[in-house]
PDB file of N, CA and C in Angstrom:
ATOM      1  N   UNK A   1      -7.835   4.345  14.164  1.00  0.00           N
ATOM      2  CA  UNK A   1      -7.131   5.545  14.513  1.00  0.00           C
ATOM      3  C   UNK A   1      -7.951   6.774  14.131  1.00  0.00           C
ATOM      4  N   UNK A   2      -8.552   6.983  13.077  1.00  0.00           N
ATOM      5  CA  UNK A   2      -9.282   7.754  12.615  1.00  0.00           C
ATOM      6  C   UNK A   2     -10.728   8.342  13.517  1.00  0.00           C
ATOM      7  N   UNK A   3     -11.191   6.721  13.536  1.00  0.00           N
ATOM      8  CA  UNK A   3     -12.564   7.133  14.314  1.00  0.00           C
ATOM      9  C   UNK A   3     -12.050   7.679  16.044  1.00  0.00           C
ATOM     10  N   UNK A   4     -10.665   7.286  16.384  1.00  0.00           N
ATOM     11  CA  UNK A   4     -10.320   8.288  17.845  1.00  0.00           C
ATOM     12  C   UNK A   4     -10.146   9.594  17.832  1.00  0.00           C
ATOM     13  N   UNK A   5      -9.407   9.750  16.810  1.00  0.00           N
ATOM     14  CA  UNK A   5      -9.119  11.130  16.387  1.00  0.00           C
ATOM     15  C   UNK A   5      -9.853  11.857  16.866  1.00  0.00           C
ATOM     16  N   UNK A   6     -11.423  11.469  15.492  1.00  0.00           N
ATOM     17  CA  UNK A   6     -12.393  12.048  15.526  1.00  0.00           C
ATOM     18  C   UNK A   6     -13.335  12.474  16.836  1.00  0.00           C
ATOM     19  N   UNK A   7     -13.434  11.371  17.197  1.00  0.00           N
ATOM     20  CA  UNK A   7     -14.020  11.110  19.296  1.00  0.00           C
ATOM     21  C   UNK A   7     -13.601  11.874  20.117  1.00  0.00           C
ATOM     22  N   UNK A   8     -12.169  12.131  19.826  1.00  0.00           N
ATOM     23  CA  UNK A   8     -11.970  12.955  20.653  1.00  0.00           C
ATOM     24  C   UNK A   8     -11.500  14.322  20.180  1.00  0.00           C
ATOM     25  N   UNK A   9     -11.419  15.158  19.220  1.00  0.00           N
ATOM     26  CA  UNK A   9     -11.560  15.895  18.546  1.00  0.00           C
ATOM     27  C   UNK A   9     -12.584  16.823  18.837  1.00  0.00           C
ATOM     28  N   UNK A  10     -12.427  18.522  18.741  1.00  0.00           N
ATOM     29  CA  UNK A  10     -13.437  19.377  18.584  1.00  0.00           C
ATOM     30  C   UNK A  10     -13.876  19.294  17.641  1.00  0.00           C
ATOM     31  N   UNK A  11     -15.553  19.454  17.419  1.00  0.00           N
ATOM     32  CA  UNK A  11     -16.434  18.845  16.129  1.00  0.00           C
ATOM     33  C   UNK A  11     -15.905  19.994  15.229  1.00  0.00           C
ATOM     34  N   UNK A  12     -15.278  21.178  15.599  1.00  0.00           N
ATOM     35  CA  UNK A  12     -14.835  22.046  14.101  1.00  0.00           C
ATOM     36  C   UNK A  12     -13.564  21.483  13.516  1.00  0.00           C
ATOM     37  N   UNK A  13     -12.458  20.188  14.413  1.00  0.00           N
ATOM     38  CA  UNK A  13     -11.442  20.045  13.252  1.00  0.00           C
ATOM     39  C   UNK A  13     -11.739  18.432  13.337  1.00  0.00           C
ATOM     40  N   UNK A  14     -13.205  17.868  13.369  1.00  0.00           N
ATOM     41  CA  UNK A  14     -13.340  16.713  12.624  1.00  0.00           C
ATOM     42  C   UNK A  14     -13.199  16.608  10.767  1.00  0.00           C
ATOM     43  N   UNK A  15     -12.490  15.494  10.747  1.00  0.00           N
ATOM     44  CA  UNK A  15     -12.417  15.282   9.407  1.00  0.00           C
ATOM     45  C   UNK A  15     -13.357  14.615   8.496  1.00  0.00           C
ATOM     46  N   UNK A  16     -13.350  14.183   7.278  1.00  0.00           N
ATOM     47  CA  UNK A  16     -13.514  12.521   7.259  1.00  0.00           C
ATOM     48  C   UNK A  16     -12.671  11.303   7.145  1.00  0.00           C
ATOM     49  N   UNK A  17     -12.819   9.638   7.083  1.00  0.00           N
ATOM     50  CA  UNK A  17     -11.851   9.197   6.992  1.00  0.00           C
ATOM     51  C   UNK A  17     -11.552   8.806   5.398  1.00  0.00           C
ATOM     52  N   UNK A  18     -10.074   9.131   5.190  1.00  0.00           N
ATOM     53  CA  UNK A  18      -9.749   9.394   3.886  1.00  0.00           C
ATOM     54  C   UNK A  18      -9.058   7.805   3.585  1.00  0.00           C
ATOM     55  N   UNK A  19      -9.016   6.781   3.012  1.00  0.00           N
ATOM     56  CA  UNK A  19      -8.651   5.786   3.075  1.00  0.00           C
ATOM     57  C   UNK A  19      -7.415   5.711   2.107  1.00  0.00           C
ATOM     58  N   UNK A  20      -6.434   5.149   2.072  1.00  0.00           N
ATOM     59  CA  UNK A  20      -5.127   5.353   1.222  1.00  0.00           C
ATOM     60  C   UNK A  20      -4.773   3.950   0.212  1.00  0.00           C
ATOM     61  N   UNK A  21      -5.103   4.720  -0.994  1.00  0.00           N
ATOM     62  CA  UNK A  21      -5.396   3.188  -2.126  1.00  0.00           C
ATOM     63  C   UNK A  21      -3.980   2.533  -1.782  1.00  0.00           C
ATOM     64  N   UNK A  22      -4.693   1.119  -2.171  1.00  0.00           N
ATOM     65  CA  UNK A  22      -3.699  -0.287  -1.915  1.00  0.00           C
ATOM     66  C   UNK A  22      -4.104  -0.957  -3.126  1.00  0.00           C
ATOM     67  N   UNK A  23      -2.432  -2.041  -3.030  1.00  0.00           N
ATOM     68  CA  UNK A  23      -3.294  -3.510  -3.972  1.00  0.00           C
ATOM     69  C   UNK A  23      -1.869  -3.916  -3.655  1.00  0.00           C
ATOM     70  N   UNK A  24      -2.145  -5.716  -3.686  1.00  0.00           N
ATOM     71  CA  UNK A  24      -1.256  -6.612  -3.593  1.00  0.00           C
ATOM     72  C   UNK A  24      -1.570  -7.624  -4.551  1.00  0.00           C
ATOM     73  N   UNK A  25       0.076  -8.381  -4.946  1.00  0.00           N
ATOM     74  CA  UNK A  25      -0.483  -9.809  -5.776  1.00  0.00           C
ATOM     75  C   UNK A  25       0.345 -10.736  -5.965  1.00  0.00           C
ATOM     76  N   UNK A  26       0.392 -11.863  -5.707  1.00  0.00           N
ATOM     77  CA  UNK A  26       1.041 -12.693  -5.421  1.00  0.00           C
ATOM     78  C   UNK A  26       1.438 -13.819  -6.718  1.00  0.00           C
ATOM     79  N   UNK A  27       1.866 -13.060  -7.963  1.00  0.00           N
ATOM     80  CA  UNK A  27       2.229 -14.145  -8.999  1.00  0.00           C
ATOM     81  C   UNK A  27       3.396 -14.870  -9.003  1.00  0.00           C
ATOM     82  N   UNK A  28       2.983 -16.444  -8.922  1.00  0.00           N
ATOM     83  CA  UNK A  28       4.370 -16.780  -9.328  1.00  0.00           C
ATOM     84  C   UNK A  28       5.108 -17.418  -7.808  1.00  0.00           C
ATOM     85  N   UNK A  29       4.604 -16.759  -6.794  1.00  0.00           N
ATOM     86  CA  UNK A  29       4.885 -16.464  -5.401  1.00  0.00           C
ATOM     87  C   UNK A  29       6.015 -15.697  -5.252  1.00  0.00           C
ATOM     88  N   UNK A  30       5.958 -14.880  -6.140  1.00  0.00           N
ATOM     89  CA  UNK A  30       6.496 -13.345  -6.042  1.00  0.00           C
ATOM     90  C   UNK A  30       5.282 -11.890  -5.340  1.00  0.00           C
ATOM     91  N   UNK A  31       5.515 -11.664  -3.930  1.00  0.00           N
ATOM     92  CA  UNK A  31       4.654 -10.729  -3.688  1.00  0.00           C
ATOM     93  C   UNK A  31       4.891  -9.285  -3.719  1.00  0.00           C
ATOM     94  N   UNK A  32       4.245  -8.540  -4.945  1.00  0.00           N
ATOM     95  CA  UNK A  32       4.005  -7.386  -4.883  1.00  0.00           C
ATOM     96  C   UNK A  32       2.932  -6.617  -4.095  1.00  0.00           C
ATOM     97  N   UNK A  33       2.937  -5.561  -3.682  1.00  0.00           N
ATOM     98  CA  UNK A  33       2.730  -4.563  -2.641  1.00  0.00           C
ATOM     99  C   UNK A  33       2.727  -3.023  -2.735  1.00  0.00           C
ATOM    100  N   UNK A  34       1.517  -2.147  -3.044  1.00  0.00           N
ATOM    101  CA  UNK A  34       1.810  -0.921  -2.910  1.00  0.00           C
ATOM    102  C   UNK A  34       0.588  -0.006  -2.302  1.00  0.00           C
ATOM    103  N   UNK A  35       1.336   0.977  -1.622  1.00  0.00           N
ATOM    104  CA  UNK A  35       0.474   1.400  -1.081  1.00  0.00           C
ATOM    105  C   UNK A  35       0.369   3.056  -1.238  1.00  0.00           C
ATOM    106  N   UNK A  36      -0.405   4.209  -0.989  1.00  0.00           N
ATOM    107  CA  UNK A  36      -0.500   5.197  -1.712  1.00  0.00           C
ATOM    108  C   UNK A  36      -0.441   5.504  -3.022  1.00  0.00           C
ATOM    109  N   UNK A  37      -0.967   6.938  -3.277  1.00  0.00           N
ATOM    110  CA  UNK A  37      -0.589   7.189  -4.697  1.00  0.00           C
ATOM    111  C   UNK A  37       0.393   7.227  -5.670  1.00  0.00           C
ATOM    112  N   UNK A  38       0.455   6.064  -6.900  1.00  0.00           N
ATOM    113  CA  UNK A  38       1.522   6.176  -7.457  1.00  0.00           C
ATOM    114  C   UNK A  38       2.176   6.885  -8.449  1.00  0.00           C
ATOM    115  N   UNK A  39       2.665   7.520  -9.183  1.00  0.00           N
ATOM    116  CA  UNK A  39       3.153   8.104 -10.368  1.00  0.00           C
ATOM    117  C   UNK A  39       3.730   7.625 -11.442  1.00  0.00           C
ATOM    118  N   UNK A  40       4.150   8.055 -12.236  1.00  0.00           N
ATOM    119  CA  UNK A  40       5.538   7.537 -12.903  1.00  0.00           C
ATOM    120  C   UNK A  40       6.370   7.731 -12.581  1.00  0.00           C
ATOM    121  N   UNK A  41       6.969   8.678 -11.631  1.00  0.00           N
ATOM    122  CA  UNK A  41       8.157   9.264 -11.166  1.00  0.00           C
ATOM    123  C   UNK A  41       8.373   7.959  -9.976  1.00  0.00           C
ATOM    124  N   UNK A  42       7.572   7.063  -9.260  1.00  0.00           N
ATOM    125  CA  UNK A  42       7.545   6.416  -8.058  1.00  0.00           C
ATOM    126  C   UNK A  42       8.785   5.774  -8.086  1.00  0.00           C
ATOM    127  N   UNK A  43       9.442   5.566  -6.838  1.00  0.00           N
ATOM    128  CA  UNK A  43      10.858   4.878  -7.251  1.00  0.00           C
ATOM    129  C   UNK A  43      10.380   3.306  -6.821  1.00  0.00           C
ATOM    130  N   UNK A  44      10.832   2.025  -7.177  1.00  0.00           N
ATOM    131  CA  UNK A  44      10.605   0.691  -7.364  1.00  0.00           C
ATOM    132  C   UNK A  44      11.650   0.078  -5.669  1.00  0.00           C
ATOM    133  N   UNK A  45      11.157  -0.701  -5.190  1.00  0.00           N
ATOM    134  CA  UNK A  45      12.600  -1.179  -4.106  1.00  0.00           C
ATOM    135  C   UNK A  45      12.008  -2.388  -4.357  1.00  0.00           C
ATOM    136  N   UNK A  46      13.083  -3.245  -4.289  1.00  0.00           N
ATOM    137  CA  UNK A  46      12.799  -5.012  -4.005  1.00  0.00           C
ATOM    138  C   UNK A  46      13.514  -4.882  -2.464  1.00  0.00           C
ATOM    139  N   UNK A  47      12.760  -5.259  -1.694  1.00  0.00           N
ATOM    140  CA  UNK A  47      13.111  -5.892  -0.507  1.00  0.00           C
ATOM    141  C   UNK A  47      12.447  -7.217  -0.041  1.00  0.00           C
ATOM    142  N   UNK A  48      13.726  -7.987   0.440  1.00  0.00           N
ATOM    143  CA  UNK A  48      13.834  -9.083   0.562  1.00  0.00           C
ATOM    144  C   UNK A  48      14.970 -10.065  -0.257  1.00  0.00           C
ATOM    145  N   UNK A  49      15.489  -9.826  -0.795  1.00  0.00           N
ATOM    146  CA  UNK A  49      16.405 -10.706  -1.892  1.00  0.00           C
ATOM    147  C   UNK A  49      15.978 -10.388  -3.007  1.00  0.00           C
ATOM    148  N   UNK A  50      16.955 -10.502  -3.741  1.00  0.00           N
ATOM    149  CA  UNK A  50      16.711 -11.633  -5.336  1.00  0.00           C
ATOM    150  C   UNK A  50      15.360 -11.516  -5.543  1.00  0.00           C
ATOM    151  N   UNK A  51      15.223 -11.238  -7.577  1.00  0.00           N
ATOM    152  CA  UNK A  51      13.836 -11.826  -7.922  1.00  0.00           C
ATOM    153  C   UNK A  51      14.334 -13.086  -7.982  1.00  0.00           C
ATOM    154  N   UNK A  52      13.009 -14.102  -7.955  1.00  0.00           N
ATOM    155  CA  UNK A  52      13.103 -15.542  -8.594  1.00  0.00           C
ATOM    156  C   UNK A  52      12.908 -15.310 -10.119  1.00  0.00           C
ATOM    157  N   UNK A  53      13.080 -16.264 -10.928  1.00  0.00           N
ATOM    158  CA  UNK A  53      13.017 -16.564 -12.909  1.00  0.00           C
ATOM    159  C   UNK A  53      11.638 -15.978 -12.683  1.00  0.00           C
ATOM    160  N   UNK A  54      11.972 -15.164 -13.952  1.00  0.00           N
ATOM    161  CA  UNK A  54      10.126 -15.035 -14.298  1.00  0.00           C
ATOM    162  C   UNK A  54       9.418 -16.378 -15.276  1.00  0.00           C
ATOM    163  N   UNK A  55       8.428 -16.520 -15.797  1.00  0.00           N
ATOM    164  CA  UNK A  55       7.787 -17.477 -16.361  1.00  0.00           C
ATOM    165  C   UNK A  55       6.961 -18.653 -15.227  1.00  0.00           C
ATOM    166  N   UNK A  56       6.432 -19.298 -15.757  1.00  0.00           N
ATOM    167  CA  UNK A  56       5.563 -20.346 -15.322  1.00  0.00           C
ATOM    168  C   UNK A  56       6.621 -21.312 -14.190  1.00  0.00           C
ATOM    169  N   UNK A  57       6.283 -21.887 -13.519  1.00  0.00           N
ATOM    170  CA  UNK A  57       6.839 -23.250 -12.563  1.00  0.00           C
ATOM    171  C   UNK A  57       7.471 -24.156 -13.255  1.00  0.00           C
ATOM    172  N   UNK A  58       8.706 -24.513 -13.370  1.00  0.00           N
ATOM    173  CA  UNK A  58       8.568 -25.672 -14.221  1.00  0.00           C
ATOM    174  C   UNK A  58       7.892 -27.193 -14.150  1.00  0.00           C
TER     175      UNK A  58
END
């Protein structure tokens, strides 16, 4: 999307491409997910159900 922008864009409001921090992780086979900048203020959502037990597999 970025590099179209840019293509087709007048070269005075080309940008650069700014990439938007991530990370995912899958413990437990519980998958966490976030994307942009976070804070402390960030609010938390579980979507999808229910956590499962935390700790190891039995």
């Amino acid at each position: 999307m970025a590099a179209a922008r840019d293509l087709l864009a007048a070269p005075e409001a080309r940008r650069p491409f700014a990439p938007v921090p991530s990370f995912w992780s899958d413990p437990y086979g519980t998958r966490i997910q976030a994307y942009g900048f976070l804070h402390g203020h960030a609010e938390v959502a579980v979507v999808g159900g229910p956590l499962p037990p935390c700790g190891p597999p039995p």
